[in-house]
N, C-alpha and C. Protein backbone atom coordinates (compact mmCIF):
# COMPACT_ATOMS: atom_id res chain seq x y z
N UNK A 1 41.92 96.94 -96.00
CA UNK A 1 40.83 97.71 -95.45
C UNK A 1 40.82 97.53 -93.94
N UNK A 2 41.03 98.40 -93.46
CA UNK A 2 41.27 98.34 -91.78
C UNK A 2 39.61 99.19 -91.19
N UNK A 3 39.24 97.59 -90.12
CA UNK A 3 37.95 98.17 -89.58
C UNK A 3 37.95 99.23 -88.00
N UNK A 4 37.03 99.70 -87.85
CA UNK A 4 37.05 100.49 -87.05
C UNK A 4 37.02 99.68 -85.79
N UNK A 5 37.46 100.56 -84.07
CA UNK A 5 37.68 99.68 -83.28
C UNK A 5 35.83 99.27 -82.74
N UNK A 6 35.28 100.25 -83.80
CA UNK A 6 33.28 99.54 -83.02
C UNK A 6 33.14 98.57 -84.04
N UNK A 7 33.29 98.42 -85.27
CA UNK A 7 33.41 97.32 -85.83
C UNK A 7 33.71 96.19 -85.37
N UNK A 8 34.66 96.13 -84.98
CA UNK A 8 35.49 94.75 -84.50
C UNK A 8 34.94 94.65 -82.86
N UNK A 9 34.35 95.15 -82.10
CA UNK A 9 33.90 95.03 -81.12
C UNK A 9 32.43 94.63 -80.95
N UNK A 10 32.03 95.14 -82.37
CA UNK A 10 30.83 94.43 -82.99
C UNK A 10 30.72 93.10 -83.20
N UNK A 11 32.18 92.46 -84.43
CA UNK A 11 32.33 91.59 -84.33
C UNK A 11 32.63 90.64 -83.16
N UNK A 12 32.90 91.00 -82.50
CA UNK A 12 33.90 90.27 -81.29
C UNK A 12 32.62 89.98 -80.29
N UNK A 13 31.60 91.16 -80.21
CA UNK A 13 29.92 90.58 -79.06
C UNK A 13 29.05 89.45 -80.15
N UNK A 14 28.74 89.95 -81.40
CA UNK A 14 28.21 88.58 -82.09
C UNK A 14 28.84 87.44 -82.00
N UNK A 15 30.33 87.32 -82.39
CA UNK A 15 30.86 85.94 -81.59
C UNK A 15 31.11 85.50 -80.68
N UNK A 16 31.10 86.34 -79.76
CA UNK A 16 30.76 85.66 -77.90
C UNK A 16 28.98 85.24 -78.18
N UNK A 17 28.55 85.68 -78.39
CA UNK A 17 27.22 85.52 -78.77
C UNK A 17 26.56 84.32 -79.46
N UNK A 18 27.51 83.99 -80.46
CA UNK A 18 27.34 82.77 -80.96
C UNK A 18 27.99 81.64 -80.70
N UNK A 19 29.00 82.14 -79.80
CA UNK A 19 29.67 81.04 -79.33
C UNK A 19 28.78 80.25 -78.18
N UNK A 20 28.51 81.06 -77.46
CA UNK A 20 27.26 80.94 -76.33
C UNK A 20 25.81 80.09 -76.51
N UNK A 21 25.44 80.45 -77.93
CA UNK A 21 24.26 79.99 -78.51
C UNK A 21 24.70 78.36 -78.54
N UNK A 22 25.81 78.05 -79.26
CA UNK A 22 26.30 76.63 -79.64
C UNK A 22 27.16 75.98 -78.85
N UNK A 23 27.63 76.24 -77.46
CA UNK A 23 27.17 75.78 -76.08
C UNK A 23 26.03 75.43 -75.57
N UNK A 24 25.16 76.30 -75.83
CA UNK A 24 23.65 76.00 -74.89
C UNK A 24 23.22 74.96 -76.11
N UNK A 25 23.59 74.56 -77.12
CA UNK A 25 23.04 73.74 -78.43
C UNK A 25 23.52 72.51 -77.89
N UNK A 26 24.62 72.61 -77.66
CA UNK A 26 25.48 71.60 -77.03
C UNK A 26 25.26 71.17 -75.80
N UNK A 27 24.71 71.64 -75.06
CA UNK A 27 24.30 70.98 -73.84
C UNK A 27 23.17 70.76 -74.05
N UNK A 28 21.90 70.91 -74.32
CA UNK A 28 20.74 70.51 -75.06
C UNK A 28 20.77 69.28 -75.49
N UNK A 29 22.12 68.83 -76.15
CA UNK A 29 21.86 68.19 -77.24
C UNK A 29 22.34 66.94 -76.07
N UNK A 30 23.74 67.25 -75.33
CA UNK A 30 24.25 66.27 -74.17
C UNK A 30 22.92 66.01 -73.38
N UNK A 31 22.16 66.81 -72.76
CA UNK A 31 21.26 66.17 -72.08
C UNK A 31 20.08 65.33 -72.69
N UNK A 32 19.69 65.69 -74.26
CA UNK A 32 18.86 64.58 -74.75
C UNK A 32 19.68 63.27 -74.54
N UNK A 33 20.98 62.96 -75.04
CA UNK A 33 21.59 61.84 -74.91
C UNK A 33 21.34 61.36 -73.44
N UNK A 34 21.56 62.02 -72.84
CA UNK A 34 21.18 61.65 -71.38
C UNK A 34 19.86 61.06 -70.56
N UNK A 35 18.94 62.02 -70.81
CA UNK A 35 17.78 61.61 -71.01
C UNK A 35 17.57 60.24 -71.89
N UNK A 36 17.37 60.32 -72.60
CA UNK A 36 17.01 58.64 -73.61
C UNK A 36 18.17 57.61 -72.75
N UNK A 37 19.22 57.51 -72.61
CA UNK A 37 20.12 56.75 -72.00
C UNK A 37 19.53 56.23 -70.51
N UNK A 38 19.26 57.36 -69.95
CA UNK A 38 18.98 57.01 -68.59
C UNK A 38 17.91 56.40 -68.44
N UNK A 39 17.08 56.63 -69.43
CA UNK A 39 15.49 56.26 -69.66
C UNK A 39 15.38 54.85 -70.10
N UNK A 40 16.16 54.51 -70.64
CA UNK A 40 16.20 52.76 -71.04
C UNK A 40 16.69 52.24 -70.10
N UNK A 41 17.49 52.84 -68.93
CA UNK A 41 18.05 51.84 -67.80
C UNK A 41 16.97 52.26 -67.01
N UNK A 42 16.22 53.15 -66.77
CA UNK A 42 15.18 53.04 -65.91
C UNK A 42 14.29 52.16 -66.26
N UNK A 43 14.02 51.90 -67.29
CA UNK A 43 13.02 51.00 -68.18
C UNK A 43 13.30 49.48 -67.70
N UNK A 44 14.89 49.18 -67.77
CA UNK A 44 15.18 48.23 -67.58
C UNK A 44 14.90 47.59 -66.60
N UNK A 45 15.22 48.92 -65.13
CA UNK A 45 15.31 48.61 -63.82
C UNK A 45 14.17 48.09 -63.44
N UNK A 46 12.88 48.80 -64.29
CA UNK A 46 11.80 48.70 -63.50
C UNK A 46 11.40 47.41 -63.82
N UNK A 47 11.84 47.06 -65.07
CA UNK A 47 10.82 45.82 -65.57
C UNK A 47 11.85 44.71 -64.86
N UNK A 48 13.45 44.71 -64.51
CA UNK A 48 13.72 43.10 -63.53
C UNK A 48 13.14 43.60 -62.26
N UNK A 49 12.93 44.63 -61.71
CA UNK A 49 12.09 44.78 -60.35
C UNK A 49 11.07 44.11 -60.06
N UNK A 50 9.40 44.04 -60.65
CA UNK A 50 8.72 43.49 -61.17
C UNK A 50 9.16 42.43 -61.04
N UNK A 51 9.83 42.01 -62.63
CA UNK A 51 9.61 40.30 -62.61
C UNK A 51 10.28 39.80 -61.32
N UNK A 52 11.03 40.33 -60.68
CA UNK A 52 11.69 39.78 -59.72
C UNK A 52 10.43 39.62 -58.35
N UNK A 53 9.90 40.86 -58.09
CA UNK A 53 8.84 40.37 -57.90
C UNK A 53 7.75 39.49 -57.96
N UNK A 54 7.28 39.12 -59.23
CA UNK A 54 6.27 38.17 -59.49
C UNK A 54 6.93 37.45 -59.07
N UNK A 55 8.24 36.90 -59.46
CA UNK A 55 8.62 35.48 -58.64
C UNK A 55 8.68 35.20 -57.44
N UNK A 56 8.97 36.45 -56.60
CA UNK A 56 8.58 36.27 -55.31
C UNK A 56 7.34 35.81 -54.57
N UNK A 57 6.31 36.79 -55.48
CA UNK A 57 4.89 36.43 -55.11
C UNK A 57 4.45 35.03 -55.31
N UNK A 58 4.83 34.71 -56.29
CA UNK A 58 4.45 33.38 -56.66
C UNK A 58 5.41 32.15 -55.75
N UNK A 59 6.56 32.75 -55.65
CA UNK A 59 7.46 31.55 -55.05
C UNK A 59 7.80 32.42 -53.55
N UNK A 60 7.53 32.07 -52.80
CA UNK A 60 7.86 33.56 -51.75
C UNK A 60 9.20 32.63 -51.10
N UNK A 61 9.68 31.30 -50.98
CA UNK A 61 10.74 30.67 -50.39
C UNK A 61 11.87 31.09 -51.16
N UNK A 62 11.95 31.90 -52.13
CA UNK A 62 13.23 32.56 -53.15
C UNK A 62 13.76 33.93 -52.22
N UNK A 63 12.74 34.48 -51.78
CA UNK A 63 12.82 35.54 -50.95
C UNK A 63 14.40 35.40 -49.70
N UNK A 64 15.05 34.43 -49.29
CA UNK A 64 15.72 34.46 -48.61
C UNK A 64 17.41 33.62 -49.25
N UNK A 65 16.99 33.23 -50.43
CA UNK A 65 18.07 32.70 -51.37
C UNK A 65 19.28 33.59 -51.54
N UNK A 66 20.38 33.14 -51.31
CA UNK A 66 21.66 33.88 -52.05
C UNK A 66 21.66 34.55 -53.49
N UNK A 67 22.26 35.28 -53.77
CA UNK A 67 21.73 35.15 -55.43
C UNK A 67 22.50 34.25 -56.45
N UNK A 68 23.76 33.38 -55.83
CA UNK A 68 24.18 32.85 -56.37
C UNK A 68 22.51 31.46 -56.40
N UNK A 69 22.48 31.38 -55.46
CA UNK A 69 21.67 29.85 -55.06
C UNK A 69 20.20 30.32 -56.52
N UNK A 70 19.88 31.71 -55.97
CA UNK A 70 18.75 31.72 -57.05
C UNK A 70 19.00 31.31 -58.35
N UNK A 71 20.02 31.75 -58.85
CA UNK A 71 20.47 31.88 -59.95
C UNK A 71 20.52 30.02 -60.49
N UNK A 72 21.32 29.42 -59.80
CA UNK A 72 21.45 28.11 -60.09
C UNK A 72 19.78 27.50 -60.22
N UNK A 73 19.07 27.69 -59.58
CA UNK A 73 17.43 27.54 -59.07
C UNK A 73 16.85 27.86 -60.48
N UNK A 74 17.31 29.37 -61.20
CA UNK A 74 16.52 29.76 -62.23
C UNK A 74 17.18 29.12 -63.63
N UNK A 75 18.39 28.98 -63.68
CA UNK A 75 19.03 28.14 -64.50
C UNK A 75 18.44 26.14 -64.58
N UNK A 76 18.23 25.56 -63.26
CA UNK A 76 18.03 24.51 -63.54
C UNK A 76 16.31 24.63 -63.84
N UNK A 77 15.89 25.69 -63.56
CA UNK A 77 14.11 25.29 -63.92
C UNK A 77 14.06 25.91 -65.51
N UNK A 78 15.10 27.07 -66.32
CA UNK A 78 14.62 27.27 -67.40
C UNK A 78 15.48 25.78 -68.31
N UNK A 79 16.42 25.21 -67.95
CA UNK A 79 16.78 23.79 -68.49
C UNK A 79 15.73 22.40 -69.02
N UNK A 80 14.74 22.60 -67.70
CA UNK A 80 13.48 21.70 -68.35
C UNK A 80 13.40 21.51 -69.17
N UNK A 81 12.82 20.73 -69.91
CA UNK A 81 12.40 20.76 -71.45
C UNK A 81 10.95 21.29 -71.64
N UNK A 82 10.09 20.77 -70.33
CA UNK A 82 8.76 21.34 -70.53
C UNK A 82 8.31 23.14 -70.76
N UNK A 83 9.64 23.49 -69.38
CA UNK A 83 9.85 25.14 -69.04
C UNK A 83 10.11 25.15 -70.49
N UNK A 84 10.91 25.01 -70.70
CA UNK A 84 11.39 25.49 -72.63
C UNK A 84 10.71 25.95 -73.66
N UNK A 85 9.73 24.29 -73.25
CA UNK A 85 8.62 24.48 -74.78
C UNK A 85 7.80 25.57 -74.23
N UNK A 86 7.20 25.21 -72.76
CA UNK A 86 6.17 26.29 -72.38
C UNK A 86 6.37 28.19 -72.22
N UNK A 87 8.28 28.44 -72.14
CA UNK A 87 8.35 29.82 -72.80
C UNK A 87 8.23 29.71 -74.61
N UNK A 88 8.96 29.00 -74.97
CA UNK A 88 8.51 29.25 -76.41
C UNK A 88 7.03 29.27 -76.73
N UNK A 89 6.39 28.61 -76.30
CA UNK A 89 4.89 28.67 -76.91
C UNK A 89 4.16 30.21 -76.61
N UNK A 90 4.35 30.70 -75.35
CA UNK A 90 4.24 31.77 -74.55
C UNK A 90 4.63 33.31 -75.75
N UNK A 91 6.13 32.52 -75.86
CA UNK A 91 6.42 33.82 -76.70
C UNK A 91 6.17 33.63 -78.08
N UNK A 92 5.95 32.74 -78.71
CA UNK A 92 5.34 32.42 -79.87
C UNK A 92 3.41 32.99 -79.63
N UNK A 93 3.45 32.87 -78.73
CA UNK A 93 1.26 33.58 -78.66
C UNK A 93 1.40 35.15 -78.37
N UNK A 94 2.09 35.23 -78.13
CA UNK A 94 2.89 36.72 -77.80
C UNK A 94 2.86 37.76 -79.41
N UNK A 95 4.07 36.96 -79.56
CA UNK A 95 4.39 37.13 -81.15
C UNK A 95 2.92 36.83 -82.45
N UNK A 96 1.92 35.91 -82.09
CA UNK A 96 0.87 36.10 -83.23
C UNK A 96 1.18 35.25 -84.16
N UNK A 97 2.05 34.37 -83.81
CA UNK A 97 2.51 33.11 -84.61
C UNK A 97 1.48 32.21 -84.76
């Protein structure tokens, strides 16, 4: 059965047509991924910003530290044993324990 040449030109605009539709589906769908992705590293960013902050406020002599030097600084104060218990308890009242 041989179709006519408006037939097949018929066919041929519905599938540019739908090809088009499931592109724009497809990028829709790439930019949700995008969105949510970017959105947890913004999330992230904001919340070490902050804490990085509070520690400043609270400790303002960190303010001029290397970040190697901080780092050693934040490593030997979460080592404590007291720092230790006193985040666990923290996040244990947190938690509803």
């Amino acid at each position: 059965m041989k179709k006519s040449q408006k037939e097949l030109q018929k066919e041929h605009d519905e599938a540019v047509v739908k090809r088009e539709q499931y592109q724009h589906q497809c990028q829709r769908l790439e930019n949700r991924i995008r969105y949510y992705t970017e959105g947890e590293r913004k999330k992230r960013n904001h919340r070490l910003i902050t804490r990085g902050a509070d520690v400043e406020s609270v400790a303002p002599e960190v303010h001029g530290m290397s970040q190697a030097a901080f780092r050693i600084l934040v490593e030997q104060i979460f080592s404590l044993p007291e720092v230790s218990d006193l985040v666990r308890q923290v996040t244990d009242q947190q938690e509803g324990r």
